[in-house]
Protein backbone atom coordinates (compact mmCIF):
# COMPACT_ATOMS: atom_id res chain seq x y z
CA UNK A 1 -47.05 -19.61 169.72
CA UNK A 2 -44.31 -21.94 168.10
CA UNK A 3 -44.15 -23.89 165.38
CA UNK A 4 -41.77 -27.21 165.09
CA UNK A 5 -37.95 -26.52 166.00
CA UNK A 6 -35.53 -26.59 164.21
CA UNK A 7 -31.64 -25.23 164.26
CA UNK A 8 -31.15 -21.56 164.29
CA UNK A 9 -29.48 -19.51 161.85
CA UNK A 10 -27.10 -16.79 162.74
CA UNK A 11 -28.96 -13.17 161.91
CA UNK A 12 -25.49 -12.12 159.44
CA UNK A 13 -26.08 -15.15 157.86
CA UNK A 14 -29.61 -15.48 157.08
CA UNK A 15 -31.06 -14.58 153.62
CA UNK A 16 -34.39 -12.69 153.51
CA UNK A 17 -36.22 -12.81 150.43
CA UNK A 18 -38.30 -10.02 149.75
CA UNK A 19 -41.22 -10.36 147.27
CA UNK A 20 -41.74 -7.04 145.02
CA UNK A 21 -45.34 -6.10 144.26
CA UNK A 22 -44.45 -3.65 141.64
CA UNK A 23 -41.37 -3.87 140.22
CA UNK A 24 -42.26 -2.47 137.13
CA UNK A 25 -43.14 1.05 138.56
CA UNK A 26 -41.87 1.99 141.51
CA UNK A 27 -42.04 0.63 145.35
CA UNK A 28 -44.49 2.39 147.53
CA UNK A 29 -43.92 2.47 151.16
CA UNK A 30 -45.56 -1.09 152.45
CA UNK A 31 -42.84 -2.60 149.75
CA UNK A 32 -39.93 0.05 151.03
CA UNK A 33 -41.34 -1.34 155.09
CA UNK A 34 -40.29 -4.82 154.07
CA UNK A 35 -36.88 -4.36 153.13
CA UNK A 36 -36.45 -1.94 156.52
CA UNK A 37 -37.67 -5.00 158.37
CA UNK A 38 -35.15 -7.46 156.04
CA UNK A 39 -32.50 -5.93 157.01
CA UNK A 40 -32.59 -6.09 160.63
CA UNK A 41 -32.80 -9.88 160.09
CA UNK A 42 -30.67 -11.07 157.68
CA UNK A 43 -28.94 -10.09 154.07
CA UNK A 44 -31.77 -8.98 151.91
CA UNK A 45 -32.39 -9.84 148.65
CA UNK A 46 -35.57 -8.95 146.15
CA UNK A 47 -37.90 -11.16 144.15
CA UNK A 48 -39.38 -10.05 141.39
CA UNK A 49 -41.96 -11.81 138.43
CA UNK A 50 -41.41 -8.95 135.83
CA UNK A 51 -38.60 -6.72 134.98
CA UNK A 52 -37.56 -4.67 137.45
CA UNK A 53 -37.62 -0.92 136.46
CA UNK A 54 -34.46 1.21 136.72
CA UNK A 55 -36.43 3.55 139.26
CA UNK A 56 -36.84 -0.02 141.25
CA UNK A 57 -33.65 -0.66 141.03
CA UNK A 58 -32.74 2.91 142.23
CA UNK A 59 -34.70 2.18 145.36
CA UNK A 60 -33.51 -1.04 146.13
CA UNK A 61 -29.92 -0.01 145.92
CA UNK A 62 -30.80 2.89 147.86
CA UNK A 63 -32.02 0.04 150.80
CA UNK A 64 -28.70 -2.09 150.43
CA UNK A 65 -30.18 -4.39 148.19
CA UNK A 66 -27.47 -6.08 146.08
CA UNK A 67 -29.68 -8.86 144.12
CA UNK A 68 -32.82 -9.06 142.19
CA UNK A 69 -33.87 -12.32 141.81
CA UNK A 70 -36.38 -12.37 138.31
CA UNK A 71 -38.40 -15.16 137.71
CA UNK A 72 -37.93 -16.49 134.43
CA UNK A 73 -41.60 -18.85 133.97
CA UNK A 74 -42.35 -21.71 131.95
CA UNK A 75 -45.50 -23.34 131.48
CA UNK A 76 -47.27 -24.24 128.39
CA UNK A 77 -45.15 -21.54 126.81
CA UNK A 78 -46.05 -19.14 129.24
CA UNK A 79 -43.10 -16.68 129.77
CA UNK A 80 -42.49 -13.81 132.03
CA UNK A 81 -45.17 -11.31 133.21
CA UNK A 82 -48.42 -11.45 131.70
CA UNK A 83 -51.61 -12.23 133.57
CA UNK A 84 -50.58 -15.96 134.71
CA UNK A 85 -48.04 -14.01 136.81
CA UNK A 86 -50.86 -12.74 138.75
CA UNK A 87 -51.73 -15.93 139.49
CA UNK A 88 -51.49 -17.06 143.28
CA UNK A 89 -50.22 -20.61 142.57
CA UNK A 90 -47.63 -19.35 140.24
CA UNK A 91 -46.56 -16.65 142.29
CA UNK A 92 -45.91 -18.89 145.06
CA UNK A 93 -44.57 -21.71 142.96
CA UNK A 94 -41.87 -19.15 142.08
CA UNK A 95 -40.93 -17.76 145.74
CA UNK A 96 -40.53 -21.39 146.41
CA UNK A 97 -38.07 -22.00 143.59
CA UNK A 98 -36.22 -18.44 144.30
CA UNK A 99 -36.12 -20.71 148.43
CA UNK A 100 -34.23 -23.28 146.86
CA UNK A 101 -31.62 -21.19 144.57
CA UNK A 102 -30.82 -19.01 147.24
CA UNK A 103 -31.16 -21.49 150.16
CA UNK A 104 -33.33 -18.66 151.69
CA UNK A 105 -34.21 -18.66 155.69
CA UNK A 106 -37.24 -15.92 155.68
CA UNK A 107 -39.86 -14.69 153.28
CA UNK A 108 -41.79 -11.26 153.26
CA UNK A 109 -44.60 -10.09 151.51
CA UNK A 110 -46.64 -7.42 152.22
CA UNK A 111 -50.18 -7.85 153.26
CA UNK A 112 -52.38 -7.49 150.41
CA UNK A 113 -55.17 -10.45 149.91
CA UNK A 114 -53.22 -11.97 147.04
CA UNK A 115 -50.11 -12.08 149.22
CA UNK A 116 -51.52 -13.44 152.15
CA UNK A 117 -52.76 -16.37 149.78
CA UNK A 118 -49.52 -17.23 147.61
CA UNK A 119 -48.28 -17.33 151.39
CA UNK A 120 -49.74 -19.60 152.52
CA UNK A 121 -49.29 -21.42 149.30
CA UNK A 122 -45.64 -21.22 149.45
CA UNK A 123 -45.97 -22.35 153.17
CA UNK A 124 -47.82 -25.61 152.13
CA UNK A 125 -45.14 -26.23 149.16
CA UNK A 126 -41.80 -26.19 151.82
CA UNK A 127 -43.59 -27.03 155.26
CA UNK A 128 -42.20 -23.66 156.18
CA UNK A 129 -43.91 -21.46 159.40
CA UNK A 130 -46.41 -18.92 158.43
CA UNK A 131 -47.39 -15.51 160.13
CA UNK A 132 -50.13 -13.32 158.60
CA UNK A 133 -50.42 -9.75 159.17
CA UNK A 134 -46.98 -9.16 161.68
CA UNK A 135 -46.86 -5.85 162.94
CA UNK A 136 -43.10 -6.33 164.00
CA UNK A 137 -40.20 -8.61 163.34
CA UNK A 138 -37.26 -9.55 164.75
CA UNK A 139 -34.57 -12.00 166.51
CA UNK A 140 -34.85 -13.68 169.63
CA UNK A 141 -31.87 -13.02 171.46
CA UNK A 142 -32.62 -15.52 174.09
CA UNK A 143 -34.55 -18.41 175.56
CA UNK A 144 -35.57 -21.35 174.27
CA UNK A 145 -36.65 -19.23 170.69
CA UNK A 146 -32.82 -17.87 170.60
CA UNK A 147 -31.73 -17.42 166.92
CA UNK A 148 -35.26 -17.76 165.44
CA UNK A 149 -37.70 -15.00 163.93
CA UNK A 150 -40.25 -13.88 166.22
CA UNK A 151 -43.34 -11.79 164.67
CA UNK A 152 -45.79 -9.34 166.73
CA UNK A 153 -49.37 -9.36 165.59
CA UNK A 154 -52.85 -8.04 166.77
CA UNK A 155 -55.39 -10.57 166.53
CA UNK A 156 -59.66 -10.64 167.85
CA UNK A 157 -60.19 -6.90 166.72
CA UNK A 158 -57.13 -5.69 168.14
CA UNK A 159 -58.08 -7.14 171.73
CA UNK A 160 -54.96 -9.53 171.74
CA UNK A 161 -51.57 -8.74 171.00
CA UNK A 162 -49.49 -12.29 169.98
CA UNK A 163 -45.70 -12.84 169.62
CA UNK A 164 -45.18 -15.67 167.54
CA UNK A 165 -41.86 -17.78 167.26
CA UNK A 166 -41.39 -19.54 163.44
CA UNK A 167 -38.69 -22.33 164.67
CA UNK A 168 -39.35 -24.33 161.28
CA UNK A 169 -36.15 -23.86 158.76
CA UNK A 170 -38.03 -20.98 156.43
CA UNK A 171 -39.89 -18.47 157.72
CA UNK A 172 -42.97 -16.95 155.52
CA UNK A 173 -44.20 -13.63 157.13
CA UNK A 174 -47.06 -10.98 155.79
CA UNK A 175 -46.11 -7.87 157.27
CA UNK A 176 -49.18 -5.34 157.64
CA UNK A 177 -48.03 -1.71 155.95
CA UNK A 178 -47.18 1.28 158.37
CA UNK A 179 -45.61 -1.05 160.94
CA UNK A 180 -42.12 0.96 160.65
CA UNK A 181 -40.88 4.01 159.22
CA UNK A 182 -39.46 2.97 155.68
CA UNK A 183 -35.54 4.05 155.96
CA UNK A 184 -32.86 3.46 153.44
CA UNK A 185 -29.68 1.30 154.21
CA UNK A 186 -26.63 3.38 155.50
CA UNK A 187 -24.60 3.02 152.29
CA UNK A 188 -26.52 2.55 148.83
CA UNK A 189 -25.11 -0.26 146.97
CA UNK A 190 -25.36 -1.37 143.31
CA UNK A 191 -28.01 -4.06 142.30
CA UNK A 192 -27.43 -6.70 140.03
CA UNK A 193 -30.48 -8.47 138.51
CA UNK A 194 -30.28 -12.33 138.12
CA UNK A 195 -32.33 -14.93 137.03
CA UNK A 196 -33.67 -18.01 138.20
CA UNK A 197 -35.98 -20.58 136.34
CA UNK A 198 -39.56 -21.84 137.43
CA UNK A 199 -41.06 -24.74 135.86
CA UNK A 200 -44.74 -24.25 136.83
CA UNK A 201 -46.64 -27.19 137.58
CA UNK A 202 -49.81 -28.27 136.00
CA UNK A 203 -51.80 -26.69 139.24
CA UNK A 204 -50.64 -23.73 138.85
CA UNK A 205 -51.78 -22.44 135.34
CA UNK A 206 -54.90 -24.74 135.61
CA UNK A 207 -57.15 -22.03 136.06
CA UNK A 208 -56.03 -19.30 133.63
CA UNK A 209 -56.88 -15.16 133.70
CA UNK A 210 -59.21 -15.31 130.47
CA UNK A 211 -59.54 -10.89 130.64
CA UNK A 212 -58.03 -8.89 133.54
CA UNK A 213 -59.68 -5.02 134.58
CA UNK A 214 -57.96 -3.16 137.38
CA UNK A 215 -60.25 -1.00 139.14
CA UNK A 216 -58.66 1.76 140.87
CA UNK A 217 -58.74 1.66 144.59
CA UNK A 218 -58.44 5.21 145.35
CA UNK A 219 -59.29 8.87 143.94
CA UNK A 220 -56.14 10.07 141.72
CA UNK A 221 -53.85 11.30 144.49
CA UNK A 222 -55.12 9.47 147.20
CA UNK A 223 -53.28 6.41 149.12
CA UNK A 224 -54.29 3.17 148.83
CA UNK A 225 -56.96 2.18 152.22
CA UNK A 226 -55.32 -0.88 153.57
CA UNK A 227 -51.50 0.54 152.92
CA UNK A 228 -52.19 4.47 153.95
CA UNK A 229 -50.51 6.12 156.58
CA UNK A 230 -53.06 8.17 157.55
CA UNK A 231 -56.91 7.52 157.21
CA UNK A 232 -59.87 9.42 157.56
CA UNK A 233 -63.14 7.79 157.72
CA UNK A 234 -66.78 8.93 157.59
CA UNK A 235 -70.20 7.34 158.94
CA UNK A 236 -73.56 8.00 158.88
CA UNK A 237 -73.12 11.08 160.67
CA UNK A 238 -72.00 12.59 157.27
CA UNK A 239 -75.94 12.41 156.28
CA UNK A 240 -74.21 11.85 153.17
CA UNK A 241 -72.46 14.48 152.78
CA UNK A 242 -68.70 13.42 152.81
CA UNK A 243 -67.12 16.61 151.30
CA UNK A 244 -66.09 17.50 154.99
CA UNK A 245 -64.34 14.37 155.25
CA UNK A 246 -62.64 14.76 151.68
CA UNK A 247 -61.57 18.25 152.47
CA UNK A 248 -59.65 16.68 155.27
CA UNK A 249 -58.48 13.81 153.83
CA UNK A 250 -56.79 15.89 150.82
CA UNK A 251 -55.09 18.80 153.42
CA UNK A 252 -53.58 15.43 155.46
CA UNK A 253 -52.86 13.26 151.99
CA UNK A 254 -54.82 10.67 153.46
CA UNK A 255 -56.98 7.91 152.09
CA UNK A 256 -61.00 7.95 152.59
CA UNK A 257 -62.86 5.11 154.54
CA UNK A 258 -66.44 4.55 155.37
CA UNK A 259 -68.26 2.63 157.53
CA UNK A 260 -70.14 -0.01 156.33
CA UNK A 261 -73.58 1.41 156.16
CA UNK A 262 -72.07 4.79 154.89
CA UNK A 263 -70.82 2.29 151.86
CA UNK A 264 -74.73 0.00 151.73
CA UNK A 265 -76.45 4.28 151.09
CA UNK A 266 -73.77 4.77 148.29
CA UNK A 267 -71.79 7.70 150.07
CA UNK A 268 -68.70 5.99 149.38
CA UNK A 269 -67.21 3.06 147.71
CA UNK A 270 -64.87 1.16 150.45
CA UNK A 271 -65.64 0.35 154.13
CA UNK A 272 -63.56 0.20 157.02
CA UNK A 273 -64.59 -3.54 159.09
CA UNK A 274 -64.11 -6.95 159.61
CA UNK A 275 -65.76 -7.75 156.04
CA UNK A 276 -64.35 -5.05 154.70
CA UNK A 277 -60.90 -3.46 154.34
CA UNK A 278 -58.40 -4.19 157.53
CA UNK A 279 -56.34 -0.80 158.21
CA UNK A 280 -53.90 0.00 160.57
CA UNK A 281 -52.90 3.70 159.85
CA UNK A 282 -50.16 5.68 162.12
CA UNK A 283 -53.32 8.28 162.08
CA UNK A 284 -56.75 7.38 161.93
CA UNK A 285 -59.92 10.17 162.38
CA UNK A 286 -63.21 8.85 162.30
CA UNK A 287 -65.93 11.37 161.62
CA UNK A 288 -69.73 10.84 162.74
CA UNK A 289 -68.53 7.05 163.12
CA UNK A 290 -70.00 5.43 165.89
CA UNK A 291 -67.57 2.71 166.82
CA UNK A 292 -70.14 -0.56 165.96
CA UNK A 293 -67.97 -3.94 167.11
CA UNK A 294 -67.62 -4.63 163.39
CA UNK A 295 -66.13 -1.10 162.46
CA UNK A 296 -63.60 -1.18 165.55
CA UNK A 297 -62.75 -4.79 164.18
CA UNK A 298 -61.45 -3.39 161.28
CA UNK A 299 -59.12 -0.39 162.72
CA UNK A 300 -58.30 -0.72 166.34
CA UNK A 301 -55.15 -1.83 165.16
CA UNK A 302 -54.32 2.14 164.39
CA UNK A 303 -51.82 3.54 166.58
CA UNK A 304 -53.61 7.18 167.22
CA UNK A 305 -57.28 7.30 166.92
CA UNK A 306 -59.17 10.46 166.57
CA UNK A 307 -62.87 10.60 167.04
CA UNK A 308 -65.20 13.69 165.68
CA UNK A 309 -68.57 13.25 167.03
CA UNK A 310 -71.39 15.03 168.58
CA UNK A 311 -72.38 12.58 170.81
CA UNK A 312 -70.78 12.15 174.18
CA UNK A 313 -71.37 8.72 174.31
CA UNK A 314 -69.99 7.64 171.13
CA UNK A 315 -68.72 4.61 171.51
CA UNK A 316 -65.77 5.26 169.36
CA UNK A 317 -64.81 7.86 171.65
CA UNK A 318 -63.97 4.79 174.36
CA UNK A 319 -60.74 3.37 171.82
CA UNK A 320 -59.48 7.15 171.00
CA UNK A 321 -56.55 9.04 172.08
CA UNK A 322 -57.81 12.40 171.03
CA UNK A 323 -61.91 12.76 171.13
CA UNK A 324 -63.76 15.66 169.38
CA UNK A 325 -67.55 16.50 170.37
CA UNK A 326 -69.12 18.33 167.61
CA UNK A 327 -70.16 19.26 164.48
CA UNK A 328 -68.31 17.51 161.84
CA UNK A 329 -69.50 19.42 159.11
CA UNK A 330 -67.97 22.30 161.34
CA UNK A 331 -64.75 20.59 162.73
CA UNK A 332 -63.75 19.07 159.83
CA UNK A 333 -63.12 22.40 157.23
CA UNK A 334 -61.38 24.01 160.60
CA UNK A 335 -59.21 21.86 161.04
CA UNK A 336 -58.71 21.23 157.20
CA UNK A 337 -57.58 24.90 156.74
CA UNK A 338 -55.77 25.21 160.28
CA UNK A 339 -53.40 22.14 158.17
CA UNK A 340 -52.93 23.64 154.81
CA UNK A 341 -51.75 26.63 156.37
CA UNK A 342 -49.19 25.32 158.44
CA UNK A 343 -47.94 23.09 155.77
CA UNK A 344 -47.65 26.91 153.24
CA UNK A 345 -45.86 27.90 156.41
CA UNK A 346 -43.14 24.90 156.37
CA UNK A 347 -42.97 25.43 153.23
């Protein structure tokens, strides 16, 4: 899939903006992904609607990142940060100003719902081509896409795999989390923070954030679902007990899924589907999950699957690479324990 040409731009000589979720705190790994993939695509530099914290900064010099580009926001004497940076209009409204001070060629968010929404936002406010949820990025080295940036992505369930070539002059890509290894730049650099103005239109701040409560989307200690590296997932052959599937979760430092009807009993809070949270884990174990259309939907994108279940014809069992028939109230502890003692052994 293309979208309109347009002339190429020379990889040492494009500028990829990278938009930072939490610059305030610290980058976790889908934000530390981005700037991997930046780099093999152009000169990288960071965007950022609040102050950037010195252990950001850290980090980004630490990935070659010389600039931070802050937002400085006015609207209605709205300033920097606060809740109508949260905003999706107002988020985008500023990646497309930070496009026209830097003359930018590529933009790169991570995946998160919000994200995928100011994208497509910013895509509408500079006609630029959009990709949702790339698994890869890179070049085109030849062809009739030569010179432009070409995304991989999964799409029906996982059943397709799509390479898509944005030929329009900016580029606007969500990149799903765990699709590279995060890796600093060779040489850390120093990183200057600069800002840029935004003069937010009327749209944007029309609908304002009258109270804002964060609910926490994991246990304390416990990954994020949609950005973890490693998931494990129980379903209604828990019987409701998911203490198995914690155990193992906690010896791997993974985050905890359920399937849909594990989540409509009250065993668990967030479901793994179509309708629910989208995951695409480097390790994914589902426990007493049968594999329903809707739950594969939602993680056939992972790239090892482990089923635990003691039926031989689980249809989960069809999608894994590694499939377990038994107990999982047995299998689960064993293999918990066979873990944390390796990992007292390492270290």
């Amino acid at each position: 899939m293309t979208a309109t040409t347009s002339a190429t731009v020379p990889t040492g000589n494009r500028t990829v903006l990278v938009l930072l979720d939490s610059p305030g705190t610290e980058l976790r790994s889908p934000g530390l992904e981005l700037l991997t993939h930046a780099r093999g695509v152009g000169r990288v530099e960071a965007v950022a609607l609040e102050a950037p914290s010195l252990d950001v900064l850290a980090q980004l010099g630490a990935y070659g990142v010389e600039t931070v580009r802050q937002a400085e926001l006015s609207a209605d004497g709205h300033g920097v940060g606060g809740d109508v940076a949260h905003l999706t209009p107002v988020v985008a409204e500023a990646l497309a100003a930070a496009v026209r001070a830097t003359d930018a060629d590529v933009v790169l968010l991570t995946s998160s719902f919000p994200n995928k929404e100011a994208a497509a936002r910013l895509a509408f406010l500079t006609g630029a081509g959009l990709v949702v949820d790339a698994t890869a990025l890179d070049v085109a080295a030849d062809g009739a896409d030569a010179g432009h940036v070409v995304a991989d992505k999964s799409v029906f369930a996982g059943s397709w795999d799509v390479r898509s070539a944005v030929t329009t002059d900016l580029a606007v890509l969500t990149v799903r989390a765990n699709s590279v290894a995060p890796e600093p730049a060779p040489e850390a650099v120093a990183t200057e923070v600069v800002g840029f103005s935004v003069d937010l239109s009327a749209a944007a701040t029309s609908a304002r954030v009258v109270s804002r409560t964060v609910h926490p989307t994991s246990a304390a200690g416990r990954p994020a679902l949609g950005e973890a590296a490693v998931v494990v997932t129980g379903g209604r052959g828990t019987n409701g007990d998911f203490e198995p599937v914690l155990e193992l979760a906690d010896a791997l430092g993974a985050a905890v899924g359920a399937t849909r009807d594990a989540v409509y009993e009250g065993w668990h809070d967030q479901f793994v589907g179509q309708t629910g949270v989208t995951v695409a884990p480097r390790l994914y174990i589902g426990a007493g999950v049968s594999g329903a259309p809707h739950h594969r939907g939602g993680m056939q994108a992972s790239q090892v699957v482990v089923a635990v279940n003691n039926d031989p014809e689980c249809p989960l069992f069809e999608i894994s690479d590694f499939a377990v028939v038994g107990d999982l109230a047995d299998v689960l502890p064993q293999a918990a324990q066979v873990i944390r003692e390796h990992r007292a052994n390492q270290g």
